[in-house]
PDB file of N, CA and C in Angstrom:
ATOM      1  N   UNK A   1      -9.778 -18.440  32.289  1.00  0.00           N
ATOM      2  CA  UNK A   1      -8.417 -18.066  32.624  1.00  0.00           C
ATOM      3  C   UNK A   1      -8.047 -16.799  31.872  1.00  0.00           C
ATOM      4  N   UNK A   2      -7.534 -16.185  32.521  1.00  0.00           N
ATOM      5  CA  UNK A   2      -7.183 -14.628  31.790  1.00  0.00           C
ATOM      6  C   UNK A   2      -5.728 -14.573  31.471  1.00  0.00           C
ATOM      7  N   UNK A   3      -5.497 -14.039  30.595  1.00  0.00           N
ATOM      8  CA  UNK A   3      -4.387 -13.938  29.685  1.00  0.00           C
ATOM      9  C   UNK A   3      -3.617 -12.290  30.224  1.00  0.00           C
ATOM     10  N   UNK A   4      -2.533 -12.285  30.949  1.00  0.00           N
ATOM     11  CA  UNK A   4      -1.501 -11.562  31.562  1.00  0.00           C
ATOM     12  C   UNK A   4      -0.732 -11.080  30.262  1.00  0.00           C
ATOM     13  N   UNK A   5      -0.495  -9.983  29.396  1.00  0.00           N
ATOM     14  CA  UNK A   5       0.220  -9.680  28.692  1.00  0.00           C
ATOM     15  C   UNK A   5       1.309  -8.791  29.464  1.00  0.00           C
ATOM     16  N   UNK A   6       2.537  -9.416  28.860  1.00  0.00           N
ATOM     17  CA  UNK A   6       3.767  -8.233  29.282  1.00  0.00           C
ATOM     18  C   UNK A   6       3.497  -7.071  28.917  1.00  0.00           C
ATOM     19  N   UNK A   7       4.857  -5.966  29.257  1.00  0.00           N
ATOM     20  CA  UNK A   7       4.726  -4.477  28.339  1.00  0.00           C
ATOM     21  C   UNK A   7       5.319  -5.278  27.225  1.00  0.00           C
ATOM     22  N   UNK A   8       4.981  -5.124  26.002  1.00  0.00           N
ATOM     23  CA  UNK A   8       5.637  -5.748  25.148  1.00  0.00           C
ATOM     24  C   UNK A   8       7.066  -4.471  24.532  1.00  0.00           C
ATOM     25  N   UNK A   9       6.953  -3.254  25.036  1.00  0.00           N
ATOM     26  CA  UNK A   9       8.184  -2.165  25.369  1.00  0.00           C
ATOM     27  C   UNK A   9       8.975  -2.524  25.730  1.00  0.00           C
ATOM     28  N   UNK A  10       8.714  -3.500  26.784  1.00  0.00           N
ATOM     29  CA  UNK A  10       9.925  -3.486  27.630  1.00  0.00           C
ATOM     30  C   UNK A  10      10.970  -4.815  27.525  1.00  0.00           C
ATOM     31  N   UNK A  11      10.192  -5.715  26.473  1.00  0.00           N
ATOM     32  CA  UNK A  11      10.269  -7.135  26.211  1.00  0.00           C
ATOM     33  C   UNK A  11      11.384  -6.974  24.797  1.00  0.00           C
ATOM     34  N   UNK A  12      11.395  -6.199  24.180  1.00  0.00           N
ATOM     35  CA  UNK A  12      11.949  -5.922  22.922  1.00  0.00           C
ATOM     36  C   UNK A  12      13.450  -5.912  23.114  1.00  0.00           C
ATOM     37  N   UNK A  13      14.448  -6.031  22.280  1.00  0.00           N
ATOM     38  CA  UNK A  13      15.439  -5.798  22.187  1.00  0.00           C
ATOM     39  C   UNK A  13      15.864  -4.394  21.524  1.00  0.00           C
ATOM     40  N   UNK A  14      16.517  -4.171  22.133  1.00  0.00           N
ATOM     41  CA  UNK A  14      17.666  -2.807  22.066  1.00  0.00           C
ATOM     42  C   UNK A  14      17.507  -2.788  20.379  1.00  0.00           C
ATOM     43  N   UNK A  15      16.881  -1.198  19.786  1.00  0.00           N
ATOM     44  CA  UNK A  15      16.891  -0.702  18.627  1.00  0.00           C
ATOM     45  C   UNK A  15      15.199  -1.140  17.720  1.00  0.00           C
ATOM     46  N   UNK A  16      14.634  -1.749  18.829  1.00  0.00           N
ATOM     47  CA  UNK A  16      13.471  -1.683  18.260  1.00  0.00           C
ATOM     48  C   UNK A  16      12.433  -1.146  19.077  1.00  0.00           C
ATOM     49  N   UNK A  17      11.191  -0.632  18.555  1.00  0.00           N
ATOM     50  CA  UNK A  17      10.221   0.111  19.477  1.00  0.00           C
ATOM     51  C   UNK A  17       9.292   0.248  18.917  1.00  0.00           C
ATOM     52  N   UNK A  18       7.916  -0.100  19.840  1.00  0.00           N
ATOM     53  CA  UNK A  18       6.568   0.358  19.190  1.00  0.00           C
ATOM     54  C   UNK A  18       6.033   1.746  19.194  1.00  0.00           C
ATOM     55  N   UNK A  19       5.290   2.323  18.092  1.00  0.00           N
ATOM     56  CA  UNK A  19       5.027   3.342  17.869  1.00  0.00           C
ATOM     57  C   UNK A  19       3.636   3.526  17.506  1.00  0.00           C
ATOM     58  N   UNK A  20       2.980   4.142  18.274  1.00  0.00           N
ATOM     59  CA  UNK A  20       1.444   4.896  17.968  1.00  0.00           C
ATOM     60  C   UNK A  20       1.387   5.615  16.664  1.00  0.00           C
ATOM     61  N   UNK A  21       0.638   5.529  15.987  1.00  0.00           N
ATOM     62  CA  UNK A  21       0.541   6.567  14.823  1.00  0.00           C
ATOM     63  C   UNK A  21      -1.330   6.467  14.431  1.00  0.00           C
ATOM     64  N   UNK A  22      -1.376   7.543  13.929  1.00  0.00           N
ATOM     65  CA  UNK A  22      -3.026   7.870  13.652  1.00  0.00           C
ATOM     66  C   UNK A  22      -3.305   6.840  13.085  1.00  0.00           C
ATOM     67  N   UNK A  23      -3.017   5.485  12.439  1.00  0.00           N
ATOM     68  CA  UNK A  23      -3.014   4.193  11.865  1.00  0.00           C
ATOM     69  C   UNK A  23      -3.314   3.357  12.127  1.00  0.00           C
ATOM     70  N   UNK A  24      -2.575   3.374  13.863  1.00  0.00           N
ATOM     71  CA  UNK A  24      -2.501   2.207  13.877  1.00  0.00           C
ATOM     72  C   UNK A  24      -0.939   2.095  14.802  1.00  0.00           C
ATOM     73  N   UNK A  25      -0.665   1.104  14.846  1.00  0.00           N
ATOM     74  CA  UNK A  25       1.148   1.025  15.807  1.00  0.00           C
ATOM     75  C   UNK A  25       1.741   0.731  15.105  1.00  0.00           C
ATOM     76  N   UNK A  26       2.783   0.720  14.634  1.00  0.00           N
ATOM     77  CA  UNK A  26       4.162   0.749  13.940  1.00  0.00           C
ATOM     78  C   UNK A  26       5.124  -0.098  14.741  1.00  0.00           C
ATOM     79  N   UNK A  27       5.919  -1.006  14.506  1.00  0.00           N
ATOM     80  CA  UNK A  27       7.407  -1.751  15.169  1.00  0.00           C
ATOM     81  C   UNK A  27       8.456  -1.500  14.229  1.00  0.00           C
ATOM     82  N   UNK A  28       9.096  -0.527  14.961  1.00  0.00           N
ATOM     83  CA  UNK A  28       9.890   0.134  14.151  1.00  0.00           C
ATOM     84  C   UNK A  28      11.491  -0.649  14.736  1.00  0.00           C
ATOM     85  N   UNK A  29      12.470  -0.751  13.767  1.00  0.00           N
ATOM     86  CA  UNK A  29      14.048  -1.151  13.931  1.00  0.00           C
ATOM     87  C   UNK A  29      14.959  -0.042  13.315  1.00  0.00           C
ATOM     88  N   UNK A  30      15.408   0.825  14.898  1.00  0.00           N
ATOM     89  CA  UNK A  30      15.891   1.916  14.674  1.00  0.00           C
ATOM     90  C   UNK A  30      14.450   2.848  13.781  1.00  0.00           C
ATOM     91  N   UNK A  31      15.113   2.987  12.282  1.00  0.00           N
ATOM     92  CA  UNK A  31      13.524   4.058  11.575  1.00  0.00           C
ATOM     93  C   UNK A  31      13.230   3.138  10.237  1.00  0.00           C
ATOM     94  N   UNK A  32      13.131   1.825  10.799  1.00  0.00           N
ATOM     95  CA  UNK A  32      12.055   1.179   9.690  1.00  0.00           C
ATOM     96  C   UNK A  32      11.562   0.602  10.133  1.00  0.00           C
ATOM     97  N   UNK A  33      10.551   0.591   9.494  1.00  0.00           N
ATOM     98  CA  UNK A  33       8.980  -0.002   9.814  1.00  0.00           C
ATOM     99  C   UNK A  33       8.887  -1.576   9.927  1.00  0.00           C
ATOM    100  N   UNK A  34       9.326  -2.243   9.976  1.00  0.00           N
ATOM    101  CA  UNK A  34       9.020  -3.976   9.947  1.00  0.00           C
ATOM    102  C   UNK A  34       7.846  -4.390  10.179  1.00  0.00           C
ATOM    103  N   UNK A  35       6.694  -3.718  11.003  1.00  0.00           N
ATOM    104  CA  UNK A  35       5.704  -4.586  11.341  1.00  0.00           C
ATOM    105  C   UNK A  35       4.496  -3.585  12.047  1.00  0.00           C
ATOM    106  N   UNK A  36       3.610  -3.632  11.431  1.00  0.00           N
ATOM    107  CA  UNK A  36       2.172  -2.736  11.779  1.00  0.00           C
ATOM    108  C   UNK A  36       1.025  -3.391  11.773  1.00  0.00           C
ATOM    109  N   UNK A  37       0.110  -2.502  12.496  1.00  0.00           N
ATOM    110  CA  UNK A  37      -1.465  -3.282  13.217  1.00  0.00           C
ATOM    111  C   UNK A  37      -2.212  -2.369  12.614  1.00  0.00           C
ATOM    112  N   UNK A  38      -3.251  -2.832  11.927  1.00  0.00           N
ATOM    113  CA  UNK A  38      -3.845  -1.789  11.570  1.00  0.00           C
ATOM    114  C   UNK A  38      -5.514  -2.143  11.309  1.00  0.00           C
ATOM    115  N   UNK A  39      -6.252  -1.600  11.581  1.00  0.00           N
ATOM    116  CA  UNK A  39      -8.448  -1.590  11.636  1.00  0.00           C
ATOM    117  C   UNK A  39      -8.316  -2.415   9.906  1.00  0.00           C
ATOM    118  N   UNK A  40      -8.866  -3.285  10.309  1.00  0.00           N
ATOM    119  CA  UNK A  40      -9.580  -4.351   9.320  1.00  0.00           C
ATOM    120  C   UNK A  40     -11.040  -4.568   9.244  1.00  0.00           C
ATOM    121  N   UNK A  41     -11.944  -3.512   8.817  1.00  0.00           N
ATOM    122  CA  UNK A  41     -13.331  -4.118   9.087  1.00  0.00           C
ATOM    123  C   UNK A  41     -13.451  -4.002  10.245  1.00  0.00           C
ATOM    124  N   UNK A  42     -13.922  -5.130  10.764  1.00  0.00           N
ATOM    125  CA  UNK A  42     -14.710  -4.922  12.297  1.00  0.00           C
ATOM    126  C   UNK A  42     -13.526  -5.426  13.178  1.00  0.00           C
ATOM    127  N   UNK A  43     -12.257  -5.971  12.838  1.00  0.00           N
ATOM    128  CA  UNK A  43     -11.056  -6.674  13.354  1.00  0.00           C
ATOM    129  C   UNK A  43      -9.590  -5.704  13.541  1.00  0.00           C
ATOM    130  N   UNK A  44      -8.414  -6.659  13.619  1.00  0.00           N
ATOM    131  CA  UNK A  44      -7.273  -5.777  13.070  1.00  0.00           C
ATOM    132  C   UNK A  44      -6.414  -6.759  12.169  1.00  0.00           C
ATOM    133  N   UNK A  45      -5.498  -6.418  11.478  1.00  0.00           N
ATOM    134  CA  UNK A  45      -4.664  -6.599  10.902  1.00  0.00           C
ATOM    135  C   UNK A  45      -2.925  -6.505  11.645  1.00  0.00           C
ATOM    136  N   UNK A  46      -2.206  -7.695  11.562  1.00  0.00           N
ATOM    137  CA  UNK A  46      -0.671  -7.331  11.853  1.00  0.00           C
ATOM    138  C   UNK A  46      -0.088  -7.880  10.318  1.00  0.00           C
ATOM    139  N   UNK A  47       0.597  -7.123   9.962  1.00  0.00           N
ATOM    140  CA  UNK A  47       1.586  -7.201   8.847  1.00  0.00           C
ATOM    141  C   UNK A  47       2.949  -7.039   9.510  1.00  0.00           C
ATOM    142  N   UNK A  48       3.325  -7.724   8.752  1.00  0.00           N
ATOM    143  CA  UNK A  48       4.949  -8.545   9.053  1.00  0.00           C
ATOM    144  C   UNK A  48       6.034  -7.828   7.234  1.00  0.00           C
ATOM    145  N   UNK A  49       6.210  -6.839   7.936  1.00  0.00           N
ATOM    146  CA  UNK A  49       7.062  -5.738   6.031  1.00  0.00           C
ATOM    147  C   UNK A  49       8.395  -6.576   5.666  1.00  0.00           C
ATOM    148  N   UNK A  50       8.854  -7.363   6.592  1.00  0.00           N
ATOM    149  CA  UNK A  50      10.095  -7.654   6.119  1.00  0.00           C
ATOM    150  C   UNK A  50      10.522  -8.213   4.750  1.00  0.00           C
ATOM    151  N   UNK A  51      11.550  -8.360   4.206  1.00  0.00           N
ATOM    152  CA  UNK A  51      11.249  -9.370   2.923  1.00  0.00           C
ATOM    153  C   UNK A  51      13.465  -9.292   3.221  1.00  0.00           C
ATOM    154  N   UNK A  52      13.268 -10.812   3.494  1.00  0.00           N
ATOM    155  CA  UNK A  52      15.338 -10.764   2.817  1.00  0.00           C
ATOM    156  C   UNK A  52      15.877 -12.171   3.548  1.00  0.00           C
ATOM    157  N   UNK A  53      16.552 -12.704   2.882  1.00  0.00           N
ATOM    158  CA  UNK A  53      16.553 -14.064   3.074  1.00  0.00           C
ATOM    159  C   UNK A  53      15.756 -15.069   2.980  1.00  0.00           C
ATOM    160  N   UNK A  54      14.819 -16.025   4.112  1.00  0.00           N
ATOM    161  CA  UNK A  54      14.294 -16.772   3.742  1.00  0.00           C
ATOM    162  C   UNK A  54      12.856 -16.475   4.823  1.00  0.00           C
ATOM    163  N   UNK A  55      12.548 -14.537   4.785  1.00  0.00           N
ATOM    164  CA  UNK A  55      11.725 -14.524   5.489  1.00  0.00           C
ATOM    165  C   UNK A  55      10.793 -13.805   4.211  1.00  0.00           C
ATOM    166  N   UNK A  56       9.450 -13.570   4.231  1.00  0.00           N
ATOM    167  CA  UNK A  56       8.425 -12.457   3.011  1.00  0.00           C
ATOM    168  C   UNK A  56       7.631 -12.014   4.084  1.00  0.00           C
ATOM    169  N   UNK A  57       7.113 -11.238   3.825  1.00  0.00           N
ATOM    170  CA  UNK A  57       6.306  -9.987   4.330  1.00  0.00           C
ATOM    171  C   UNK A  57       4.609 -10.730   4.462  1.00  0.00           C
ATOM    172  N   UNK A  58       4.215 -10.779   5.610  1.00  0.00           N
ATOM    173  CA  UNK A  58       2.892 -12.015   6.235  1.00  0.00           C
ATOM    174  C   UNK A  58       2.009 -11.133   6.528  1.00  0.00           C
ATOM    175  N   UNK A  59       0.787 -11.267   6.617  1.00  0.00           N
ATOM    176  CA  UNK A  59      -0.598 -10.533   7.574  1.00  0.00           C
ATOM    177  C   UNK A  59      -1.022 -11.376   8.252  1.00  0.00           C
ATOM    178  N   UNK A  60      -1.737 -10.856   9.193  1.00  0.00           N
ATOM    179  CA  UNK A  60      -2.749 -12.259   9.579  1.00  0.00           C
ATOM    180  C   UNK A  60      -3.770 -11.781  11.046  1.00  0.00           C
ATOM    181  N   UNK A  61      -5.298 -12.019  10.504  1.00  0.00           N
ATOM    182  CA  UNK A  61      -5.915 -11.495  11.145  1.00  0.00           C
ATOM    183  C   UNK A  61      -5.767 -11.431  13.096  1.00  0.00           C
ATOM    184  N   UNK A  62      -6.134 -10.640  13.587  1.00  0.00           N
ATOM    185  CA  UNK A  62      -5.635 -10.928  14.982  1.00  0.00           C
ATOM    186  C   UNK A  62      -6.971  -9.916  15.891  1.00  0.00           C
ATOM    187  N   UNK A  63      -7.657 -10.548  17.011  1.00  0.00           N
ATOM    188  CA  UNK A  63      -8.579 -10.185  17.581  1.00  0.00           C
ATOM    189  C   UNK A  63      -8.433  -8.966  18.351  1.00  0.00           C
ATOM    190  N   UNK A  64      -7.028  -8.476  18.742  1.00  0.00           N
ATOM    191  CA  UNK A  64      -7.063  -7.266  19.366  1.00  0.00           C
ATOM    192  C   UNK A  64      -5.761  -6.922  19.380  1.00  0.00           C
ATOM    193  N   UNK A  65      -5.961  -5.531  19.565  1.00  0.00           N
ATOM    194  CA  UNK A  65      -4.156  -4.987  19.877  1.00  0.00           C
ATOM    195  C   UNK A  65      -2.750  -5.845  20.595  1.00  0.00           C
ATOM    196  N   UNK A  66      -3.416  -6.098  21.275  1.00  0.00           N
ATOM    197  CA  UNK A  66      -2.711  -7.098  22.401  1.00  0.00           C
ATOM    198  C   UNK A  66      -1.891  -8.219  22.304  1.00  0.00           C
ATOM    199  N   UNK A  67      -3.139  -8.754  21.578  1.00  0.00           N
ATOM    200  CA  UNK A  67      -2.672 -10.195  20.675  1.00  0.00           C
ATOM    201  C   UNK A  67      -1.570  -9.818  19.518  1.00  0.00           C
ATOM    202  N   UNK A  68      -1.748  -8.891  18.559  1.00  0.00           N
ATOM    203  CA  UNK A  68      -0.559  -8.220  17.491  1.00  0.00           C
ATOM    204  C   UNK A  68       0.653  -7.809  18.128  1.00  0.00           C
ATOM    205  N   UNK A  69       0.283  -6.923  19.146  1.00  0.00           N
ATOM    206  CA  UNK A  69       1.808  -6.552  19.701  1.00  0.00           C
ATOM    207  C   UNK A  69       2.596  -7.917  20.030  1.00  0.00           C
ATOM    208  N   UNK A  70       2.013  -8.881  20.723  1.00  0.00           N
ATOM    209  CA  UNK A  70       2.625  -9.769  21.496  1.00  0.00           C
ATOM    210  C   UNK A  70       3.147 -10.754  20.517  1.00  0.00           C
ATOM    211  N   UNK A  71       2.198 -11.143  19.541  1.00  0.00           N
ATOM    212  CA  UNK A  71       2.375 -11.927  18.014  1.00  0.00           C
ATOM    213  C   UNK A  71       3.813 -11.397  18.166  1.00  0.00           C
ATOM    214  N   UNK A  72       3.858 -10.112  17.378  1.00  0.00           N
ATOM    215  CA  UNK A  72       4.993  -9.748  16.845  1.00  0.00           C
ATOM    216  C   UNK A  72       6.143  -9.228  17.117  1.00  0.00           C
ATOM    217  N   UNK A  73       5.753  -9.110  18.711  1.00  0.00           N
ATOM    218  CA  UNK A  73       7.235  -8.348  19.710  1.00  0.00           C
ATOM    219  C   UNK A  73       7.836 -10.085  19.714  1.00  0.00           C
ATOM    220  N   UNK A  74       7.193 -11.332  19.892  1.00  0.00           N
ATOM    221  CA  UNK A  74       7.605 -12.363  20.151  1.00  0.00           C
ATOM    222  C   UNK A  74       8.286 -12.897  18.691  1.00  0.00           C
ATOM    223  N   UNK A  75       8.164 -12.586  17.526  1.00  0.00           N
ATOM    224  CA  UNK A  75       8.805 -13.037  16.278  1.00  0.00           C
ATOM    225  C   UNK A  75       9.484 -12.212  16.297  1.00  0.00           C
ATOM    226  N   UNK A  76       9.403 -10.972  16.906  1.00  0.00           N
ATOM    227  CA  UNK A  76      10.680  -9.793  16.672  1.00  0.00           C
ATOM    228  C   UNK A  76      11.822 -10.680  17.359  1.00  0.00           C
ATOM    229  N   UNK A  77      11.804 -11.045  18.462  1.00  0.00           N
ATOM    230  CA  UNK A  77      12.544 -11.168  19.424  1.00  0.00           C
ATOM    231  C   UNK A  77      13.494 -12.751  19.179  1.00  0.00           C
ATOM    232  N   UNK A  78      12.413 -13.472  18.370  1.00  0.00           N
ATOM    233  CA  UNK A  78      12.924 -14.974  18.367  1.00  0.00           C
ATOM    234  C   UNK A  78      13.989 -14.764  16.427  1.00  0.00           C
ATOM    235  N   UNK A  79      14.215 -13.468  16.073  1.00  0.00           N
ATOM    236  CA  UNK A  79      14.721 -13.215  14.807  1.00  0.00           C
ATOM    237  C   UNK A  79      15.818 -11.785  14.855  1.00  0.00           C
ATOM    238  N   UNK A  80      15.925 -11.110  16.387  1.00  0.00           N
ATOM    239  CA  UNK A  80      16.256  -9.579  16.173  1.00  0.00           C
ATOM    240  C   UNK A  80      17.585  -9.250  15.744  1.00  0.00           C
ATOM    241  N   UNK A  81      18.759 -10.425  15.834  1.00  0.00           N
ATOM    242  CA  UNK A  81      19.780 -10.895  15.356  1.00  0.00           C
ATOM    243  C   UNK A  81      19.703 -10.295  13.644  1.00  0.00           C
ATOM    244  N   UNK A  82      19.371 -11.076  12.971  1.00  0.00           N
ATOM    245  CA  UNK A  82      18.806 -11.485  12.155  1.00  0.00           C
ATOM    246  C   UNK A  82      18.428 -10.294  11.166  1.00  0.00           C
ATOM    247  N   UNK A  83      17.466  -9.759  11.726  1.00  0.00           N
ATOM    248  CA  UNK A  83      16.628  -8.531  11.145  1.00  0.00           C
ATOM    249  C   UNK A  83      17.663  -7.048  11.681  1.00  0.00           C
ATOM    250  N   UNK A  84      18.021  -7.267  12.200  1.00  0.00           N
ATOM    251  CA  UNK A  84      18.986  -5.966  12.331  1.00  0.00           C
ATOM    252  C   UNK A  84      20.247  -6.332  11.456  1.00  0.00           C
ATOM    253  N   UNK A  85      21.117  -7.373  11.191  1.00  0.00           N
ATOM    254  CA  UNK A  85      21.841  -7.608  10.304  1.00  0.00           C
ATOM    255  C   UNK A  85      21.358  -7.454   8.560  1.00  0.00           C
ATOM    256  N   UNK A  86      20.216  -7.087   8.717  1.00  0.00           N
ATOM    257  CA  UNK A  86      19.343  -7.540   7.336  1.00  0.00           C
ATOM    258  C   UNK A  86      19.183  -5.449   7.652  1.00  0.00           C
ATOM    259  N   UNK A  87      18.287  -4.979   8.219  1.00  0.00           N
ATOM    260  CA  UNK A  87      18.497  -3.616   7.764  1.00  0.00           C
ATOM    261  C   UNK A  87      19.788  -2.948   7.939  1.00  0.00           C
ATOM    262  N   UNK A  88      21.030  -3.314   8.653  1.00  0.00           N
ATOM    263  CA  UNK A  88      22.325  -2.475   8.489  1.00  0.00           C
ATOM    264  C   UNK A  88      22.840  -2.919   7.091  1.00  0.00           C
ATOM    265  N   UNK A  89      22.517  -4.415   6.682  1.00  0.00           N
ATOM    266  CA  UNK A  89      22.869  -4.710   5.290  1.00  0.00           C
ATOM    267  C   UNK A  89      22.415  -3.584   3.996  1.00  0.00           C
ATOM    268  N   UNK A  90      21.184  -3.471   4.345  1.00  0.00           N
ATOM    269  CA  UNK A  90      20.243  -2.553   3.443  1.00  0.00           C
ATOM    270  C   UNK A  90      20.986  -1.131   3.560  1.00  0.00           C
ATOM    271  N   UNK A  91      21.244  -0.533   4.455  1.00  0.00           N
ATOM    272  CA  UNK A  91      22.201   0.786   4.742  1.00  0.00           C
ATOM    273  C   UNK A  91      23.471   0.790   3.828  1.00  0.00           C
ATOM    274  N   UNK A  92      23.995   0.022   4.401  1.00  0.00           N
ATOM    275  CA  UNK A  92      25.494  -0.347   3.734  1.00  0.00           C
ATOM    276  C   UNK A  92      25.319  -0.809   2.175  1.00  0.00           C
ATOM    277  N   UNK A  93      24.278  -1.449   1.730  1.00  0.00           N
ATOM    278  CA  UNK A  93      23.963  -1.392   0.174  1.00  0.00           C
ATOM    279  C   UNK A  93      23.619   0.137  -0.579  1.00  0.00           C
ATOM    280  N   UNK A  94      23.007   1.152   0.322  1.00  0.00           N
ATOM    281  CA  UNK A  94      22.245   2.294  -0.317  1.00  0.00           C
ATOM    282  C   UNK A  94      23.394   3.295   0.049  1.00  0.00           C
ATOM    283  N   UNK A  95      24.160   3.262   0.757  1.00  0.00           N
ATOM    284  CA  UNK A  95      25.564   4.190   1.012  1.00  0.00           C
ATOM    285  C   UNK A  95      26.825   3.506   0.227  1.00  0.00           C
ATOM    286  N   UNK A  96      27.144   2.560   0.050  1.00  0.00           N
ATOM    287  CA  UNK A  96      28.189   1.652  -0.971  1.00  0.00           C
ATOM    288  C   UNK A  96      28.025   2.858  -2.580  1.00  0.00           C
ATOM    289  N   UNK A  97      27.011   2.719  -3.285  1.00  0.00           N
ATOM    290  CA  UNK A  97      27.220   3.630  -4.967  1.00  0.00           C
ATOM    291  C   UNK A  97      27.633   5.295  -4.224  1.00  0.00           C
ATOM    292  N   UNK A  98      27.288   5.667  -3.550  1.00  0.00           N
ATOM    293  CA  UNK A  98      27.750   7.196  -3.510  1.00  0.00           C
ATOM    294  C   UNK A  98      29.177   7.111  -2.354  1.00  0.00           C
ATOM    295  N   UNK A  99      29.664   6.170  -2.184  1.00  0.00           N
ATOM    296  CA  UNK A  99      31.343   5.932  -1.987  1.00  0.00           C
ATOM    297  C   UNK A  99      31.886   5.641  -2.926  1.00  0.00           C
ATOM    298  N   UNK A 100      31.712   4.673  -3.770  1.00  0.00           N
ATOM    299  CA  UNK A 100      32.183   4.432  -4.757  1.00  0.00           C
ATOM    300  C   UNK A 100      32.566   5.431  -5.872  1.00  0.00           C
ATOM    301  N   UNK A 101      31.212   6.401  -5.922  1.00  0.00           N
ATOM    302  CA  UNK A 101      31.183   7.615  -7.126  1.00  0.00           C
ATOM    303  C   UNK A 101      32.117   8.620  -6.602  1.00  0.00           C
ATOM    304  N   UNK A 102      32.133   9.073  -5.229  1.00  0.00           N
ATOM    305  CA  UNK A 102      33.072   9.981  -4.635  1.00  0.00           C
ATOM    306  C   UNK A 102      34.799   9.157  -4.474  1.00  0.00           C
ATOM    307  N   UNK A 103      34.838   8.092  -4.707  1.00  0.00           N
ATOM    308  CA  UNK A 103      35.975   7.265  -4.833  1.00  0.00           C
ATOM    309  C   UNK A 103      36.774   7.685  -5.903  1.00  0.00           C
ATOM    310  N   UNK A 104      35.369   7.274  -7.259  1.00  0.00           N
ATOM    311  CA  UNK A 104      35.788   7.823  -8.764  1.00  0.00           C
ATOM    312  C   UNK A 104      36.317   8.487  -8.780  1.00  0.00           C
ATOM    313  N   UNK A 105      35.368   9.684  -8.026  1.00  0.00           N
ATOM    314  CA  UNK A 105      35.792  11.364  -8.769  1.00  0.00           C
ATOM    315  C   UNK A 105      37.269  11.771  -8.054  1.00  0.00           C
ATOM    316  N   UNK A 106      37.498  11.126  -6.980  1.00  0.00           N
ATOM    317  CA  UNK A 106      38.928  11.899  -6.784  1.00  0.00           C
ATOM    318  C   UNK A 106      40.152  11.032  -7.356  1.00  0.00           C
ATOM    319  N   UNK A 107      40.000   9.676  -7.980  1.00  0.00           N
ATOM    320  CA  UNK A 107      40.910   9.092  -8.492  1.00  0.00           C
ATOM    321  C   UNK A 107      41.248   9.663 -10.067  1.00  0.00           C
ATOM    322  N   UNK A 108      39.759  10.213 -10.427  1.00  0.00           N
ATOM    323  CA  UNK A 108      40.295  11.174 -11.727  1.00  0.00           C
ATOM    324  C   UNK A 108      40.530  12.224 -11.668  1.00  0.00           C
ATOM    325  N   UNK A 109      40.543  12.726 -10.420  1.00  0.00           N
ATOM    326  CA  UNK A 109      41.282  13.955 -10.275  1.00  0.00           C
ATOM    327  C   UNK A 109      42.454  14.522 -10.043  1.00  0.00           C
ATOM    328  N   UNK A 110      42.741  13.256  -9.285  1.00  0.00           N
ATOM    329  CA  UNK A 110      44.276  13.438  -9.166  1.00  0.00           C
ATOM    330  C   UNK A 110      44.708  12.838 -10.322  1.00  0.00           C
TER     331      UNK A 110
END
């Protein structure tokens, strides 16, 4: 029996996308990286980058491209809620100290 893979492009939710790179593919949310395939020896590799809440950052060997994209467009998809609330969190943490400091400086200025 042969195994029918979707586009896994087209399967994704809004703000995420796979990306070719001399590496290997990239699953990028908006411009971070969450999840890459990459030549293992004679195999491949999918890594899972996330780390926040009650998820950590996974590998796990996988027999072909196909199988990784689909692995991980399908955990993208069953979490994208989730993981996009988790990198706008990360934004809004790394822009929060340089509001705050520009907050400072004009409250001691006036």
């Amino acid at each position: 029996m042969d195994i029918v893979m979707k586009n896994a492009q087209q399967t994704l939710p809004e703000r995420f996308a796979w990306h070719r790179t001399p590496a290997g593919y990239d699953l990028r949310l908006d411009d971070v990286t969450i999840a890459e395939v990459r030549p293992l020896n004679t195999g491949l590799v999918l890594r899972m980058l996330v780390r926040g809440g009650d998820i950590a950052p996974f590998e796990m060997v996988v027999r072909c491209e196909e199988r990784a994209i689909g692995w991980a467009t399908q955990w993208t998809r069953q979490r994208a809620g989730m993981l996009c609330r988790h990198v706008d969190r990360q934004r809004m943490d790394v822009a929060l100290p340089s509001l705050v400091v520009e907050t400072t400086a004009l409250a001691v200025a006036v």
